[in-house]
Protein backbone atom coordinates (compact mmCIF):
# COMPACT_ATOMS: atom_id res chain seq x y z
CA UNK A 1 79.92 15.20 -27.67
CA UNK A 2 77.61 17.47 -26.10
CA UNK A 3 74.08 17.57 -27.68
CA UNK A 4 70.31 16.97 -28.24
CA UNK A 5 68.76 15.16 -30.91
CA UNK A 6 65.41 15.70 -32.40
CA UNK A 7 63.06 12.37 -33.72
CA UNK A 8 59.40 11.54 -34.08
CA UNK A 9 58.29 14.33 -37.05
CA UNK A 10 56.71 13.33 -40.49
CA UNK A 11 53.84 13.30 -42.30
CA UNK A 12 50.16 13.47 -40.75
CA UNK A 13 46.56 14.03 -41.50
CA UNK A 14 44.99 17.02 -40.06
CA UNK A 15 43.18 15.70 -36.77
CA UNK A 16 46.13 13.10 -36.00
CA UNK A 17 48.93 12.90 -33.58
CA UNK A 18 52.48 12.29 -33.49
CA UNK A 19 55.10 12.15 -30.01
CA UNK A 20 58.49 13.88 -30.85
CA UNK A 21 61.38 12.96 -28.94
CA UNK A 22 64.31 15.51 -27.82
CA UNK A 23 67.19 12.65 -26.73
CA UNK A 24 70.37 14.48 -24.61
CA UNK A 25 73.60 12.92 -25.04
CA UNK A 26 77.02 13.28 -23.40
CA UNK A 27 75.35 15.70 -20.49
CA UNK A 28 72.69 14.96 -18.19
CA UNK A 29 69.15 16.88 -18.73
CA UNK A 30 68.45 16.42 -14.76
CA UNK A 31 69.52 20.23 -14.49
CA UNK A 32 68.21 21.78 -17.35
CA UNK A 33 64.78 22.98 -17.94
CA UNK A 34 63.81 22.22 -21.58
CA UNK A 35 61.71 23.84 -23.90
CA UNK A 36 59.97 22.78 -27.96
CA UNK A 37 60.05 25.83 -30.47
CA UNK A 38 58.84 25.85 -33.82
CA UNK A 39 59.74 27.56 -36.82
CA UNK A 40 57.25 27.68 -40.23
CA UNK A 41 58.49 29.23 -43.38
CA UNK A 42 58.22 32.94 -43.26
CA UNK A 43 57.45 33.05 -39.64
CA UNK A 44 59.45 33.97 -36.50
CA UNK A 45 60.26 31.03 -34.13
CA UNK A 46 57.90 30.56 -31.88
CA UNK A 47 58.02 28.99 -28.38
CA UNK A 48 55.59 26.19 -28.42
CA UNK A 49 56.23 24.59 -24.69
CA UNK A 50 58.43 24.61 -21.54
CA UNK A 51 59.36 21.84 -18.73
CA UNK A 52 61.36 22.61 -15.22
CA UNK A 53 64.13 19.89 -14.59
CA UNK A 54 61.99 17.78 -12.65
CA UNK A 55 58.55 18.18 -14.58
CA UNK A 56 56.86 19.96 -11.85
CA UNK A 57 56.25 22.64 -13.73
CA UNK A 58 54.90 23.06 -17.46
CA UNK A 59 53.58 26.10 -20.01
CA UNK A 60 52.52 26.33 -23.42
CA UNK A 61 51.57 28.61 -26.05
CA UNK A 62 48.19 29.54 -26.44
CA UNK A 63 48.49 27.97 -30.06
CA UNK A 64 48.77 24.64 -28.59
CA UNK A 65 47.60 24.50 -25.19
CA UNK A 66 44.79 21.96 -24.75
CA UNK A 67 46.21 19.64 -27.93
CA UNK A 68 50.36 19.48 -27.10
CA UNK A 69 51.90 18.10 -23.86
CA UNK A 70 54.97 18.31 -22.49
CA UNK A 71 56.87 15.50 -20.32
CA UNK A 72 59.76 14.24 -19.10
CA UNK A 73 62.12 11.12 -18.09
CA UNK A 74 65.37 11.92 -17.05
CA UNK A 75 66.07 8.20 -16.32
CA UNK A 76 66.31 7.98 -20.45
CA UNK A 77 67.69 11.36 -20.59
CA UNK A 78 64.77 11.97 -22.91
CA UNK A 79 61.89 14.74 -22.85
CA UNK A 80 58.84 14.11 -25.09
CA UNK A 81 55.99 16.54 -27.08
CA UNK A 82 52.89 14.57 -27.44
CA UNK A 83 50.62 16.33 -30.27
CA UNK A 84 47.00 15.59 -31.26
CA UNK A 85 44.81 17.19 -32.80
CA UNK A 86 47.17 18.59 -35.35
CA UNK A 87 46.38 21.88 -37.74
CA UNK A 88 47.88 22.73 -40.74
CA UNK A 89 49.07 25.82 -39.00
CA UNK A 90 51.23 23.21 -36.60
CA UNK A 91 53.21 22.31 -39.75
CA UNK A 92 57.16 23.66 -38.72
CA UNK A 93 60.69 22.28 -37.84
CA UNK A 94 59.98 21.55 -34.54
CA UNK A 95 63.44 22.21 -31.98
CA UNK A 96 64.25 20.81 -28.23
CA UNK A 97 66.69 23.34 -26.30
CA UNK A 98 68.24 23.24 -22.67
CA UNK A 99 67.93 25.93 -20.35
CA UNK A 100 71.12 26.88 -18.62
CA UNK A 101 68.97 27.00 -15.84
CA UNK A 102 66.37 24.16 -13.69
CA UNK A 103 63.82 26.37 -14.78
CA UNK A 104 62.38 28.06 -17.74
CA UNK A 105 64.63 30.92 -17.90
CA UNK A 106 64.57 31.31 -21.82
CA UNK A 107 68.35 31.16 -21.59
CA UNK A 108 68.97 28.62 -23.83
CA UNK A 109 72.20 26.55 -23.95
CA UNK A 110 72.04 23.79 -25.90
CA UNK A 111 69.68 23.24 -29.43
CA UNK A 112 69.03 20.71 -31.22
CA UNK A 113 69.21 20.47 -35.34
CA UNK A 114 65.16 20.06 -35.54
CA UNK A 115 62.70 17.71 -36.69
CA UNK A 116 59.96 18.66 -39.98
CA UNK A 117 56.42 18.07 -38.79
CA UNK A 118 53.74 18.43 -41.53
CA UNK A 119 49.71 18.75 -41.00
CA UNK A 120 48.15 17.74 -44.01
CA UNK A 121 45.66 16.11 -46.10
């Protein structure tokens, strides 16, 4: 079975942190660039951040840039969003999704079913 899984959301306190995990199964991620979107009620999905196959390479939307990171470790077939200093407005189903290509093409292959992260107090 080919796909990604989503884990690390919940519940935090505006100012706090959380790490989400995007775990691959039955396919490698070495290939793939992968990206995080997010998705609020009433709003379009947005792209929140971007990783080339090898982590080399990295962007992120002015929304989070400075608070979110993006990494990588393809020995656990696993890429990672670190966020701190979480805003109510960062409160979405957060989504991990594989490039077709090594780089972020925004030609997405593979999604995954999402994870609810909510910023409040």
């Amino acid at each position: 079975q080919l796909q990604l899984v989503e884990s690390g959301g919940g519940l935090v306190q505006p100012g706090g942190s959380l790490r989400l995990s995007c775990a691959a199964s039955g396919f490698s991620l070495d290939y793939h660039a992968i990206g995080w979107f997010r998705q609020a009620p009433g709003k379009e999905r947005e792209r929140v951040s971007c990783i080339n196959n090898s982590g080399s390479s990295s962007n992120y939307a002015d929304s989070v840039k400075g608070r979110f990171t993006i990494s990588r470790d393809n020995a656990k077939n696993t890429v990672y969003l670190q966020m701190n200093s979480l805003k109510p407005e960062d409160t979405a189903i957060y989504y991990c999704a594989a490039d077709l290509y090594y780089y972020c093409s925004n030609t997405w292959q593979y999604w995954g079913q999402g994870t609810q992260v909510t910023v409040s107090s």
